[in-house]
Protein backbone atom coordinates (compact mmCIF):
# COMPACT_ATOMS: atom_id res chain seq x y z
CA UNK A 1 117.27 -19.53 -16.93
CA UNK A 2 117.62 -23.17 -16.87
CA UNK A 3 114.53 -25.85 -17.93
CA UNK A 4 114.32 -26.65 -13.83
CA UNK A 5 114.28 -22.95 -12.89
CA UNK A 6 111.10 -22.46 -15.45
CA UNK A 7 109.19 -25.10 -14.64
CA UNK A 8 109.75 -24.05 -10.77
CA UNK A 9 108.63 -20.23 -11.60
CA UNK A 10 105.79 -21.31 -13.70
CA UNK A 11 104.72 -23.97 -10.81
CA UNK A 12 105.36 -21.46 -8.54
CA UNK A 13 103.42 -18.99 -10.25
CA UNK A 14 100.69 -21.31 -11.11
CA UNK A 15 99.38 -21.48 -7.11
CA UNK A 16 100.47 -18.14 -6.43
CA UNK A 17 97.51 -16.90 -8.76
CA UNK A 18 94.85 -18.53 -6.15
CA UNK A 19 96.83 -17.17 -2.95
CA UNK A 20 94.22 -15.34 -0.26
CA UNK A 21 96.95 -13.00 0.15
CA UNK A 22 97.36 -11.15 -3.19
CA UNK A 23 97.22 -7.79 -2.88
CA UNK A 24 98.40 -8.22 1.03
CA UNK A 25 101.82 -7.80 1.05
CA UNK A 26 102.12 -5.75 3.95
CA UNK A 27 100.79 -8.10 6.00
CA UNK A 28 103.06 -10.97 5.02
CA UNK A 29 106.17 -9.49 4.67
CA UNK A 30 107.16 -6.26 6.97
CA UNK A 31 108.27 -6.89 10.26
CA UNK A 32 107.07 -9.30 12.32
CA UNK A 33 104.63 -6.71 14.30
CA UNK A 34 101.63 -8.56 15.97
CA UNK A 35 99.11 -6.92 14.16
CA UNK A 36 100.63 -7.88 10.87
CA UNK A 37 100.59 -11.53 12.28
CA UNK A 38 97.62 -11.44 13.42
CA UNK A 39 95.92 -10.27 10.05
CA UNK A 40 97.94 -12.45 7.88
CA UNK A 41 96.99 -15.41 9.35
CA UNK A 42 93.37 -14.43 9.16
CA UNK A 43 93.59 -14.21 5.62
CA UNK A 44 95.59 -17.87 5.67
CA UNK A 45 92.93 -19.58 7.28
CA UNK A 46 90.78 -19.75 5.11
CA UNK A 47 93.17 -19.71 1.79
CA UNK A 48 93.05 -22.74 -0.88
CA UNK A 49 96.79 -22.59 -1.32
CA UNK A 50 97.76 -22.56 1.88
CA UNK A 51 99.19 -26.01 1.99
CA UNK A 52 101.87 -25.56 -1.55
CA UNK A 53 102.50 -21.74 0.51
CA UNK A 54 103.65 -23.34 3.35
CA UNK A 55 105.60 -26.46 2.05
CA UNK A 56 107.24 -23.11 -0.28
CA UNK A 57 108.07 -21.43 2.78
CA UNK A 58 110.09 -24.67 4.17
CA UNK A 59 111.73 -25.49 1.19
CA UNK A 60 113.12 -22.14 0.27
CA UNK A 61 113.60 -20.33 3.85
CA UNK A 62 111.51 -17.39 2.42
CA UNK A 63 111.27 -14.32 4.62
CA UNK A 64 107.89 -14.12 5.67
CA UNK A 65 104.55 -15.74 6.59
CA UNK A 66 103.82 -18.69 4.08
CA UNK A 67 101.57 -21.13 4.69
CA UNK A 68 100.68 -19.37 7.84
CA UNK A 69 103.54 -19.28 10.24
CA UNK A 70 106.45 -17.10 11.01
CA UNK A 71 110.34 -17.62 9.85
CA UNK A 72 109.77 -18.41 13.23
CA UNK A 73 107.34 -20.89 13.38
CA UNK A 74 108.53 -22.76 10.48
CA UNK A 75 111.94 -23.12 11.97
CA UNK A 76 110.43 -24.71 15.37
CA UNK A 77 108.43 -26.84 13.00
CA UNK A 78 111.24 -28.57 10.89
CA UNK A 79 112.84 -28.98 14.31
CA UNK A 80 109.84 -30.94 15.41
CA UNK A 81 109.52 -32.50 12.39
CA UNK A 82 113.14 -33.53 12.24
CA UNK A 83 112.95 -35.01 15.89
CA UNK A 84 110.02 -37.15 14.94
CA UNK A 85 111.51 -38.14 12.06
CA UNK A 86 114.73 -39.20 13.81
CA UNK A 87 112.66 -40.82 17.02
CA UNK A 88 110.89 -42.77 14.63
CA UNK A 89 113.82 -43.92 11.95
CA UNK A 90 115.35 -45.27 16.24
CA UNK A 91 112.54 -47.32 17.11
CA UNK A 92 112.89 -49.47 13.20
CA UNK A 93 116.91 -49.84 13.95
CA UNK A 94 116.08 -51.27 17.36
CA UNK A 95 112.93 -53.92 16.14
């Protein structure tokens, strides 16, 4: 294990502890079934490390809910995000 891949396990580790979702695995990570959904983004809502979950879920394309959405979701949201991104990097080449 290389000095990067520690510090990323340990910082990985380190937000994990204060994840809503310990001890809720089968909500987050069977099949998407609504119900599962449905409960783990109840238990989301209201987590304090739901914003380092979810920006861990679109950095690693981690099977899963993280940070509250789908494989799904978070797909459709880099798209967005890439489209905005692009839109706006247009608009400064053409001032």
């Amino acid at each position: 294990m290389t000095n990067i891949d520690m510090i990323l396990t340990r910082e990985f580790v380190a937000w994990r502890e204060h994840a809503a979702c310990t001890g809720h695995a089968e909500y987050f990570f069977n099949d998407a079934k609504k119900t599962n959904v449905r409960e783990a983004k109840k238990i989301c809502a209201g987590c304090p490390v739901k914003q380092q979950c979810l920006e861990h879920g679109l950095t690693h394309d981690e099977y899963g809910i993280w940070g509250g959405l789908t494989a799904n979701e978070r797909r459709v949201f880099k798209r967005n995000l890439r489209k905005k991104l692009s839109s706006a990097l247009n608009e400064n080449d053409h001032k």
